[in-house]
C-alpha atoms as a PDB file:
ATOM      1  CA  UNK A   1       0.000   0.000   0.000  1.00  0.00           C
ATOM      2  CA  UNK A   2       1.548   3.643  -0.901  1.00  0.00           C
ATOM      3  CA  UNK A   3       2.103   5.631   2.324  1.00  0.00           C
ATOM      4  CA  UNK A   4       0.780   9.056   3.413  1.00  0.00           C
ATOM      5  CA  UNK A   5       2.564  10.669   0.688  1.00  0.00           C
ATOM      6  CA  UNK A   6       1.442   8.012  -2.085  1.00  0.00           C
ATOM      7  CA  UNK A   7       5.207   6.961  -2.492  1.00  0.00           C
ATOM      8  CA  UNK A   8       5.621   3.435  -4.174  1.00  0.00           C
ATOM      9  CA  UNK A   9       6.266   0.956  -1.184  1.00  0.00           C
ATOM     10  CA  UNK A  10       6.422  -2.256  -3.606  1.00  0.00           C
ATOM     11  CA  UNK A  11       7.754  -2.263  -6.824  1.00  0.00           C
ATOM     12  CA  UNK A  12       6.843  -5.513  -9.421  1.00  0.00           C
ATOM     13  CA  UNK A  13       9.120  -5.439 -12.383  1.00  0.00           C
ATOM     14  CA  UNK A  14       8.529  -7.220 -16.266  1.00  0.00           C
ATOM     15  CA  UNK A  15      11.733  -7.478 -17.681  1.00  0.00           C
ATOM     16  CA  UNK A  16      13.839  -7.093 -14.439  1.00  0.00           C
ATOM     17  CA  UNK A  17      17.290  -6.814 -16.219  1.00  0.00           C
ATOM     18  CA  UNK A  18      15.903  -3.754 -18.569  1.00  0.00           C
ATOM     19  CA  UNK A  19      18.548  -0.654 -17.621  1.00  0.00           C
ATOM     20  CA  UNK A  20      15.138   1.388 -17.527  1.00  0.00           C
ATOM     21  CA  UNK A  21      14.072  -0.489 -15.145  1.00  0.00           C
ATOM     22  CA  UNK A  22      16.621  -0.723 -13.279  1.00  0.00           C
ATOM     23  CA  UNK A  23      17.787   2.628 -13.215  1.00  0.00           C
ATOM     24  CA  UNK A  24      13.751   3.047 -11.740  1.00  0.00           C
ATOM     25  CA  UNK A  25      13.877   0.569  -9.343  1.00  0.00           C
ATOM     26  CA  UNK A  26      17.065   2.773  -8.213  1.00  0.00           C
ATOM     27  CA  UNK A  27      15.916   5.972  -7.788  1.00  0.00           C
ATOM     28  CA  UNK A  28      12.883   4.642  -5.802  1.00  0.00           C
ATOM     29  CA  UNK A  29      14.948   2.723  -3.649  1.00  0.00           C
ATOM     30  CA  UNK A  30      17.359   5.329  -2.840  1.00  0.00           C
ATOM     31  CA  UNK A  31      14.558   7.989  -1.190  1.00  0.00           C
ATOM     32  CA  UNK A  32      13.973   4.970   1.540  1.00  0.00           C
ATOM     33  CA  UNK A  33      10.537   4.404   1.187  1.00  0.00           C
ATOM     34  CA  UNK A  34      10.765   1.610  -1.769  1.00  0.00           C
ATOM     35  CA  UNK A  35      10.950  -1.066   0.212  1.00  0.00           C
ATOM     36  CA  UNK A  36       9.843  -4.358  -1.987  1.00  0.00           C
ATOM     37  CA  UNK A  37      11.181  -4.975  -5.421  1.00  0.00           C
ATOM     38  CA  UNK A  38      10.263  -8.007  -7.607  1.00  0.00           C
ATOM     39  CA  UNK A  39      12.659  -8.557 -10.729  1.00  0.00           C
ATOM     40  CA  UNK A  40      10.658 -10.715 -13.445  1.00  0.00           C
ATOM     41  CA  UNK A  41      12.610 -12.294 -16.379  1.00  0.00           C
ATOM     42  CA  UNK A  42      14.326 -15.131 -17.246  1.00  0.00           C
ATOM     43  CA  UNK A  43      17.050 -16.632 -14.646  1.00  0.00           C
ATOM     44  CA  UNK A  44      20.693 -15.131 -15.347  1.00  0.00           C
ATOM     45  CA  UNK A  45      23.846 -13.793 -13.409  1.00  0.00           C
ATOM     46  CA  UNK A  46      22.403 -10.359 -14.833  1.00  0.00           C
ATOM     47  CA  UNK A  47      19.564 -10.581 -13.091  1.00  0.00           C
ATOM     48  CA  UNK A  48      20.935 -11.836  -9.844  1.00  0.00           C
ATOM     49  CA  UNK A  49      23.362  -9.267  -9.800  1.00  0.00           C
ATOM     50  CA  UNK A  50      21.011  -6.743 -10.565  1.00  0.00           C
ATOM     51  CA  UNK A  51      18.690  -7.777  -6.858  1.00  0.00           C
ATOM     52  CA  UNK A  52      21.959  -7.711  -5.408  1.00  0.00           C
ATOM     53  CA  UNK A  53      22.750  -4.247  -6.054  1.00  0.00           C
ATOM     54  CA  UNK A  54      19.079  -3.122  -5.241  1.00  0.00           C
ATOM     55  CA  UNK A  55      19.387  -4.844  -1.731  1.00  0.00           C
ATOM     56  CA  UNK A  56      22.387  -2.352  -1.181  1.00  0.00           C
ATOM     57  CA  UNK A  57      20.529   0.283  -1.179  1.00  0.00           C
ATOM     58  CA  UNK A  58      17.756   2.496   1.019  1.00  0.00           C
ATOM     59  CA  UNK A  59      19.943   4.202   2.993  1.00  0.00           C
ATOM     60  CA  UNK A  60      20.606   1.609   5.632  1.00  0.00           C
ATOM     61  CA  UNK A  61      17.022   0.202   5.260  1.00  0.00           C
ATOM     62  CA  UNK A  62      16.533  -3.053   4.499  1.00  0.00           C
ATOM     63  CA  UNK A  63      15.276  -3.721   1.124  1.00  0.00           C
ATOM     64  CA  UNK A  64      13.476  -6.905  -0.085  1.00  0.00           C
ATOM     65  CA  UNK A  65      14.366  -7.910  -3.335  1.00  0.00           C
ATOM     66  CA  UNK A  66      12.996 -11.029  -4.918  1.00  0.00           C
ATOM     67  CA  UNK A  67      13.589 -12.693  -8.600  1.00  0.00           C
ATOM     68  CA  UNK A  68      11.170 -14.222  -9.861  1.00  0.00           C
ATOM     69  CA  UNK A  69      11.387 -16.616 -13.148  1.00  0.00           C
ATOM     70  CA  UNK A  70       9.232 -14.717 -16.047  1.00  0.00           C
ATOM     71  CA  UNK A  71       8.867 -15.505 -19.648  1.00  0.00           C
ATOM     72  CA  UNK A  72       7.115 -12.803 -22.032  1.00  0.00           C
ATOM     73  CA  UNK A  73       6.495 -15.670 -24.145  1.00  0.00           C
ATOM     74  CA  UNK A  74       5.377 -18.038 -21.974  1.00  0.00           C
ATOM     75  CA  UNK A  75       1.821 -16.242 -22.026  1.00  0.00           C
ATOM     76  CA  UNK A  76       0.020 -19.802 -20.438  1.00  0.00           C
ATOM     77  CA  UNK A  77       2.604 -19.135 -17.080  1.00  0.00           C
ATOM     78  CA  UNK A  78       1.667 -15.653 -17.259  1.00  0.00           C
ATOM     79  CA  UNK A  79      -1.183 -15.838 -14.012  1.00  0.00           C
ATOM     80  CA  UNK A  80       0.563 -18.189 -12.423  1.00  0.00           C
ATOM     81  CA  UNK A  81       3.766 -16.869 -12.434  1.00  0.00           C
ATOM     82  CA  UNK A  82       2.262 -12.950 -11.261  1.00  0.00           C
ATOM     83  CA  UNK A  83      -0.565 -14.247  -9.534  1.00  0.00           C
ATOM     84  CA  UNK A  84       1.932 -15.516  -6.586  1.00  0.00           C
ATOM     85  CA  UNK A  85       3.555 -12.372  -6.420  1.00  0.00           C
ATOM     86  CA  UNK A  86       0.667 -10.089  -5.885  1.00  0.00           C
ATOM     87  CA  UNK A  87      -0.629 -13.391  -3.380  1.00  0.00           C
ATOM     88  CA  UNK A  88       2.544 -12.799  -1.373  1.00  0.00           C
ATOM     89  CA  UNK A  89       1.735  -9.330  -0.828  1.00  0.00           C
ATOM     90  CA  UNK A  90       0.158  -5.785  -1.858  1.00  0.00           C
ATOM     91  CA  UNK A  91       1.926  -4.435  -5.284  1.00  0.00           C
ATOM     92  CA  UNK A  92       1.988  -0.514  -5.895  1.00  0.00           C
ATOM     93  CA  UNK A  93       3.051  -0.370  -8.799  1.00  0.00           C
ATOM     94  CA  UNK A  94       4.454  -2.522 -11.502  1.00  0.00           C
ATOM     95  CA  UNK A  95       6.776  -1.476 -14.448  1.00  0.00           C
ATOM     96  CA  UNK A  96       6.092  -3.209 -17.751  1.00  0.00           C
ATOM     97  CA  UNK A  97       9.283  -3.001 -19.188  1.00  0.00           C
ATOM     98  CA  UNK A  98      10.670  -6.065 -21.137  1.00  0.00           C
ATOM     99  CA  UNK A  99      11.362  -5.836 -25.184  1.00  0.00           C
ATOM    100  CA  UNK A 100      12.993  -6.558 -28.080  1.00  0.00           C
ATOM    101  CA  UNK A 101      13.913  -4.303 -30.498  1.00  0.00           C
ATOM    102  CA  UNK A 102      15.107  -7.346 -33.439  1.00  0.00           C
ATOM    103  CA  UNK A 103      17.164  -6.829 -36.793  1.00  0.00           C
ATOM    104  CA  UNK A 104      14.711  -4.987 -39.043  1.00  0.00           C
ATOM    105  CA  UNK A 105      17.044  -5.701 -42.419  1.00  0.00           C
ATOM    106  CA  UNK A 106      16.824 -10.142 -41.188  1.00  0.00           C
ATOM    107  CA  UNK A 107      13.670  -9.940 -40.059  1.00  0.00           C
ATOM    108  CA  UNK A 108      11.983  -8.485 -43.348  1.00  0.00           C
ATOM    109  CA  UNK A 109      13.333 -11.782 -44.806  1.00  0.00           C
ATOM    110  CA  UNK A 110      11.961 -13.896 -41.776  1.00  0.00           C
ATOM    111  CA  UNK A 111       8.813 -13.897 -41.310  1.00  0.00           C
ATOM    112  CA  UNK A 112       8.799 -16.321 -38.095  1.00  0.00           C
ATOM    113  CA  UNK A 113      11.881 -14.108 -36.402  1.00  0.00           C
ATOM    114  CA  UNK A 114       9.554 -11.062 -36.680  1.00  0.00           C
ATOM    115  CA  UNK A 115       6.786 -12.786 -35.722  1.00  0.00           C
ATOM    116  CA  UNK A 116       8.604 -13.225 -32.551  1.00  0.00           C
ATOM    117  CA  UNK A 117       9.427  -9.497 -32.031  1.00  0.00           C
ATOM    118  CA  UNK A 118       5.659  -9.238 -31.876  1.00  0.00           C
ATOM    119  CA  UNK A 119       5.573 -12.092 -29.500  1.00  0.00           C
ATOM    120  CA  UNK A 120       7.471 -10.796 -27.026  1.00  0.00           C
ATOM    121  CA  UNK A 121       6.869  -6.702 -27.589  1.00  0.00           C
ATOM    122  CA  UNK A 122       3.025  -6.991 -27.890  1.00  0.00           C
ATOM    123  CA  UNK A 123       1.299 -10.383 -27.598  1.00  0.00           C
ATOM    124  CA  UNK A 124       3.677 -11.087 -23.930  1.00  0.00           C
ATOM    125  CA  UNK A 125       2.712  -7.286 -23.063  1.00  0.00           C
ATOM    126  CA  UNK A 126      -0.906  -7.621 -23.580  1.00  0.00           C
ATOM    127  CA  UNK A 127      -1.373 -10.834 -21.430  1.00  0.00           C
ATOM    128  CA  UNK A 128       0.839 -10.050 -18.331  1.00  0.00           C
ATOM    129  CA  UNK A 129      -0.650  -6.581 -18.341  1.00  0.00           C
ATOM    130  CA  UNK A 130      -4.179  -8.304 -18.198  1.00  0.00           C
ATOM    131  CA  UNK A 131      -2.971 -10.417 -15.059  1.00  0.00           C
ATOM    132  CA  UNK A 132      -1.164  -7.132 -13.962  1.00  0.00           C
ATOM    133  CA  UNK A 133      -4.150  -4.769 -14.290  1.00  0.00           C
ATOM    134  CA  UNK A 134      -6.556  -7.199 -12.819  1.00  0.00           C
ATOM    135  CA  UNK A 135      -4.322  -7.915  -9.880  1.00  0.00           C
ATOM    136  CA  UNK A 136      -4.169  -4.502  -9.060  1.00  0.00           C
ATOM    137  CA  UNK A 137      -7.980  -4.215  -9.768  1.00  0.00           C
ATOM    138  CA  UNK A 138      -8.348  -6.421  -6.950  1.00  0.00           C
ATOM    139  CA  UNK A 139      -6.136  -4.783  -4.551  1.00  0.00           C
ATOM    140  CA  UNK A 140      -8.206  -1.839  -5.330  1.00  0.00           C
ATOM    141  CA  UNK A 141      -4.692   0.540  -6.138  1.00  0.00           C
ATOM    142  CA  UNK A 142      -1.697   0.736  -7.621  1.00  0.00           C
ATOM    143  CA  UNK A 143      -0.264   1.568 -10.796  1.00  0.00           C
ATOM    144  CA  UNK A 144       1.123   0.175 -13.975  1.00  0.00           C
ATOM    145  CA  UNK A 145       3.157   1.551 -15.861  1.00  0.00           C
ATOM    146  CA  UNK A 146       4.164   0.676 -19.782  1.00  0.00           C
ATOM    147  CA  UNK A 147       7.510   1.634 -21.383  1.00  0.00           C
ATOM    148  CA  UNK A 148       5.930   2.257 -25.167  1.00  0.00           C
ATOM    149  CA  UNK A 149       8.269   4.004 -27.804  1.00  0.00           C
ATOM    150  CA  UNK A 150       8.060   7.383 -30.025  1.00  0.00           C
ATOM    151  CA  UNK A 151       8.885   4.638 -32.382  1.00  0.00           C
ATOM    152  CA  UNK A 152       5.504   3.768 -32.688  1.00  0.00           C
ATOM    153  CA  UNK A 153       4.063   7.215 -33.276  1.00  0.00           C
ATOM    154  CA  UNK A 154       4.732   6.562 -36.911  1.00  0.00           C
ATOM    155  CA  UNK A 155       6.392   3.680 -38.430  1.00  0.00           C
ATOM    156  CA  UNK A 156      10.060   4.706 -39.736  1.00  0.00           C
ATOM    157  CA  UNK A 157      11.106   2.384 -42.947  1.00  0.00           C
ATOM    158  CA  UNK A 158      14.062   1.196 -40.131  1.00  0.00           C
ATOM    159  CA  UNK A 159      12.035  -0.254 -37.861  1.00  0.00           C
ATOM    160  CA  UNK A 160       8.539  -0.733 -38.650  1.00  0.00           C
ATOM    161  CA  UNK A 161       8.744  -3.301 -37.256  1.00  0.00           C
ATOM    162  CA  UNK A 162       9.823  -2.924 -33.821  1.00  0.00           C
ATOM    163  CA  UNK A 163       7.933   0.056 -34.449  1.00  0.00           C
ATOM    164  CA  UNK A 164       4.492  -1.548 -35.305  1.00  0.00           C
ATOM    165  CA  UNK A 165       4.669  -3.530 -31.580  1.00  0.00           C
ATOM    166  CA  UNK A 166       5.026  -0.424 -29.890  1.00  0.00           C
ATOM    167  CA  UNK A 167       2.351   1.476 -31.569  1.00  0.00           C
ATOM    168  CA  UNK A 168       0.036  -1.886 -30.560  1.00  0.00           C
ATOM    169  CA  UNK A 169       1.242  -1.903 -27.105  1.00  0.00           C
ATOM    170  CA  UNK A 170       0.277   1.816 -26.783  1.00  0.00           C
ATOM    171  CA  UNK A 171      -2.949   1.621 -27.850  1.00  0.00           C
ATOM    172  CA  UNK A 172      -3.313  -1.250 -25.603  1.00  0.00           C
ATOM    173  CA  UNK A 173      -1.866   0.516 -22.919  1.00  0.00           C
ATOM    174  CA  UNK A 174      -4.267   3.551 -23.411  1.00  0.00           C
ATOM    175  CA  UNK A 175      -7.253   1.308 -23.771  1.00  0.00           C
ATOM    176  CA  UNK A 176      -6.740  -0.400 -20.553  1.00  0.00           C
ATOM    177  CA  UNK A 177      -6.177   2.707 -18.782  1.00  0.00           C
ATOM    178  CA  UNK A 178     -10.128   4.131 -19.757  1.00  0.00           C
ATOM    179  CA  UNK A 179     -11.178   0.781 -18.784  1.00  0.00           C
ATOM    180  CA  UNK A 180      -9.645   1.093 -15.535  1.00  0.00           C
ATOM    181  CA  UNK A 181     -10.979   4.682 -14.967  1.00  0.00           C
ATOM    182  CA  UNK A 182     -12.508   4.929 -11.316  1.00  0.00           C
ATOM    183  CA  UNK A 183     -10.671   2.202 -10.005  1.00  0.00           C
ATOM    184  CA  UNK A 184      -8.729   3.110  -8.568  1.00  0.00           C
ATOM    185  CA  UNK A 185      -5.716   1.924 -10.697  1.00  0.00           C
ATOM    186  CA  UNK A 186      -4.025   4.121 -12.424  1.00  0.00           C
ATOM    187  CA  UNK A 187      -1.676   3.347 -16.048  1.00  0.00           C
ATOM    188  CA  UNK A 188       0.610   5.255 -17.187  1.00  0.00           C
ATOM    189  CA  UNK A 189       2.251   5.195 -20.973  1.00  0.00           C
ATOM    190  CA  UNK A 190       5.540   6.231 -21.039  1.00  0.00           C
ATOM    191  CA  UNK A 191       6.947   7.269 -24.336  1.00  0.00           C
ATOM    192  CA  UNK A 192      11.007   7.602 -24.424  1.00  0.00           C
ATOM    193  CA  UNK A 193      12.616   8.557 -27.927  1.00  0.00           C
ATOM    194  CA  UNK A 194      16.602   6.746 -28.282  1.00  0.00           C
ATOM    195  CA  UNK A 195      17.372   5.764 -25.058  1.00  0.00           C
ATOM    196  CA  UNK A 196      21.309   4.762 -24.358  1.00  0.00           C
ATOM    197  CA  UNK A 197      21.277   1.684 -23.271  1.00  0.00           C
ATOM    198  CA  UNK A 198      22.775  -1.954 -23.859  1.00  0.00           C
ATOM    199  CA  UNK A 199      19.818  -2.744 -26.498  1.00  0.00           C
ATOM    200  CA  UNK A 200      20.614   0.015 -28.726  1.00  0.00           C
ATOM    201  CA  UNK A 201      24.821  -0.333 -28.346  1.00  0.00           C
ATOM    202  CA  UNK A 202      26.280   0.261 -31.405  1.00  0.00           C
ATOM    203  CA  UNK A 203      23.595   2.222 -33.141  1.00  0.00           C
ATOM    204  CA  UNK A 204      23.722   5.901 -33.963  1.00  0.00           C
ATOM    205  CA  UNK A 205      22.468   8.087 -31.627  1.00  0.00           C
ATOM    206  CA  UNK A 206      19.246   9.612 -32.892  1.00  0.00           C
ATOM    207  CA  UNK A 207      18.324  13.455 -32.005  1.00  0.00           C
ATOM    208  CA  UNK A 208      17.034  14.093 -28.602  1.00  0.00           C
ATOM    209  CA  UNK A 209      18.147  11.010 -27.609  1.00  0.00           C
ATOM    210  CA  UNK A 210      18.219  10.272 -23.926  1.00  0.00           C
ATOM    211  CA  UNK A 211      19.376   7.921 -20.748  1.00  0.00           C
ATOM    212  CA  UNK A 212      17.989   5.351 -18.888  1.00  0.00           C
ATOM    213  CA  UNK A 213      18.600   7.583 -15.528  1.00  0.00           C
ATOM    214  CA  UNK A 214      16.308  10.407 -17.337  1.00  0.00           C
ATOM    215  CA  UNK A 215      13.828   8.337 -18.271  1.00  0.00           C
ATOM    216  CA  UNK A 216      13.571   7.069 -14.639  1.00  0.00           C
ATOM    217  CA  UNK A 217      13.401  10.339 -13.168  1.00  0.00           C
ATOM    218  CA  UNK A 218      10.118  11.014 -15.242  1.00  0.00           C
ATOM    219  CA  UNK A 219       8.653   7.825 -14.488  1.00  0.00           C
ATOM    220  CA  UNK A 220       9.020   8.977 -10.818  1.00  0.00           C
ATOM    221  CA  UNK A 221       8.044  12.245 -11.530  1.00  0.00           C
ATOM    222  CA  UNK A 222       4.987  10.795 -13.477  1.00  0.00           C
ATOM    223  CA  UNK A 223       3.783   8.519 -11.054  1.00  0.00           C
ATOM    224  CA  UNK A 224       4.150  11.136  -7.899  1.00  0.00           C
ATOM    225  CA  UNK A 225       1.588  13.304 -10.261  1.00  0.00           C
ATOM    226  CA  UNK A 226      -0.777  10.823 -11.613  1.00  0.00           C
ATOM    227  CA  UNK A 227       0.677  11.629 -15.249  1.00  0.00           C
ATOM    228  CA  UNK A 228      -1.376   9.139 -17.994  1.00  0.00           C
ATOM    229  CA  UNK A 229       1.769   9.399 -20.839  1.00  0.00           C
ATOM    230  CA  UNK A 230       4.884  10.542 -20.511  1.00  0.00           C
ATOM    231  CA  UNK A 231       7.362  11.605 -22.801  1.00  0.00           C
ATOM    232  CA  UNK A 232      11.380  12.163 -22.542  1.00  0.00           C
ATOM    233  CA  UNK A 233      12.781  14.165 -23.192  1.00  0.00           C
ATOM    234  CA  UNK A 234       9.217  16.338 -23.190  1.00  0.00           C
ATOM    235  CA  UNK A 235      10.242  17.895 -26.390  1.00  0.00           C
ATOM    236  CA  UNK A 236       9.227  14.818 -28.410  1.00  0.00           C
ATOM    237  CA  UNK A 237       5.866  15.353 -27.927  1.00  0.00           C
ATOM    238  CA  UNK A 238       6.191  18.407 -30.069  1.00  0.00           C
ATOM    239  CA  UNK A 239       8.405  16.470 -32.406  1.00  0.00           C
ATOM    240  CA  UNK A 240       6.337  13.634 -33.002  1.00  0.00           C
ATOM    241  CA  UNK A 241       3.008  15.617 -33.260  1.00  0.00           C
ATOM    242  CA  UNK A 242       4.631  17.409 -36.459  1.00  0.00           C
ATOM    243  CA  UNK A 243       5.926  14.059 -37.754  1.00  0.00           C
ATOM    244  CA  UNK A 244       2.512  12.433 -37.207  1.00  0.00           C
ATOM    245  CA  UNK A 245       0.987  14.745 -39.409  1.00  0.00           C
ATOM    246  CA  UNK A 246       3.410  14.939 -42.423  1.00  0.00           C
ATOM    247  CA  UNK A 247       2.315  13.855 -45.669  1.00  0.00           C
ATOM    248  CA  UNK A 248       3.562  10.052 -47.026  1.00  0.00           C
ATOM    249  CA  UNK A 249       5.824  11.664 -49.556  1.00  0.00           C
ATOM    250  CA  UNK A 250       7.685  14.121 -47.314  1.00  0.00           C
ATOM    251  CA  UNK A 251       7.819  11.457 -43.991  1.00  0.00           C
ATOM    252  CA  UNK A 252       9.636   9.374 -46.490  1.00  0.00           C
ATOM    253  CA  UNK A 253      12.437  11.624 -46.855  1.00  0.00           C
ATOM    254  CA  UNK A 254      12.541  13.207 -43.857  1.00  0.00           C
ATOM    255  CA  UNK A 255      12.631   9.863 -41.667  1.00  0.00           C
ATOM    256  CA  UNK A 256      14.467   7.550 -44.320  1.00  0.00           C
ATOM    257  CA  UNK A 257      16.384   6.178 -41.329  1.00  0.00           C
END
């Protein structure tokens, strides 16, 4: 349950080795009142290392951090997997943050390795935010919150499609949160344009690109206000709403990359 202040006391995390969420799980941690953190994802020394860390922290205070084997594919272990964690205790908020961003050149030419990307990005999203959302419908609180993409504003000939899961997962996202209106759960979309991190190593940099750290501060700062989307840097939202509104002809030369 949040406290007086409606600070996040218990933190569930999809895709617990994501630097996003991570560097989120961080900076709720270190204000001391954090003081539950599950890590979903699939077993690995990352992930183990990452709980570690995150039990480090809180000032002193001691902080319970859990792992907790999750597959965004596995959709059928999906309730059972999340169902014991909220059973085990109260969540306040849970971070839907797991992805794949794929190899748009290979996957054009394979159809089944796309079809993954969608797997994973949308289909996984869509049922462990059901189980997620009702959960929390239950408890009666809490929020969830889903790291979408500016890439799915508008398709870019790079990445449609990496681009296409996001735009499905925000629309999903956004539908879920009207249907959850009075709730008293709240979702949030959160919309981050290039983010540095170890899934994009190695590409260019786009403009107004970003860090994980930045994007955690205004997923903090979003949930402390109630904020329903969120975008970072804020400046994108101006970007994208110009983009969004360019003719075919001229998005195709503007956004070739």
């Amino acid at each position: 349950m949040k406290d007086a202040l409606g600070s996040v006391q218990s933190l569930l995390i999809l895709g617990g080795t994501s630097d996003i969420a991570l560097a989120t799980a961080r900076r709720l941690a270190a204000d001391g009142r954090t003081r539950r953190i599950v890590l979903a994802a699939r077993p690995s020394e990352r992930l183990e290392a990452a709980a570690q860390d995150l039990r480090a922290l809180g000032g002193g205070a001691k902080i319970e951090v859990e792992t907790v084997a999750f597959d965004a594919g596995e959709v059928e272990e999906h309730e059972k997997v999340l169902g014991a964690v909220f059973a085990a205790g109260d969540v306040d908020a849970v971070l839907l943050a797991f992805g794949v961003l794929g190899d748009q050149s290979a996957d054009e030419q394979d159809p089944v390795a796309a079809a993954k990307v969608a797997q994973t990005n949308y289909v996984g999203a869509v049922s462990s935010g059901l189980v997620c959302a009702n959960a929390l419908k239950k408890q009666g609180h809490g929020s969830l919150v889903v790291l979408s993409s500016v890439a799915g504003e508008r398709a870019r000939r790079a990445n449609f499609i990496y681009g296409s899961t996001k735009a499905g997962l925000d629309a999903f996202a956004q539908g879920l949160g009207d249907s959850l209106h009075g709730s008293g759960v709240h979702v949030m979309v959160v919309r981050p344009g290039f983010v540095e991190t170890k899934m994009t190593a190695g590409l260019p940099k786009a403009p107004l690109s970003t860090t994980p750290d930045a994007v955690a501060d205004a997923i903090v700062a979003g949930l402390r206000r109630g904020a329903e989307i969120v975008w970072v840097p804020a400046a994108l939202r101006y970007v994208l709403s110009g983009l969004r509104h360019l003719p075919r002809p001229v998005f195709r030369k503007v956004a070739q990359r």
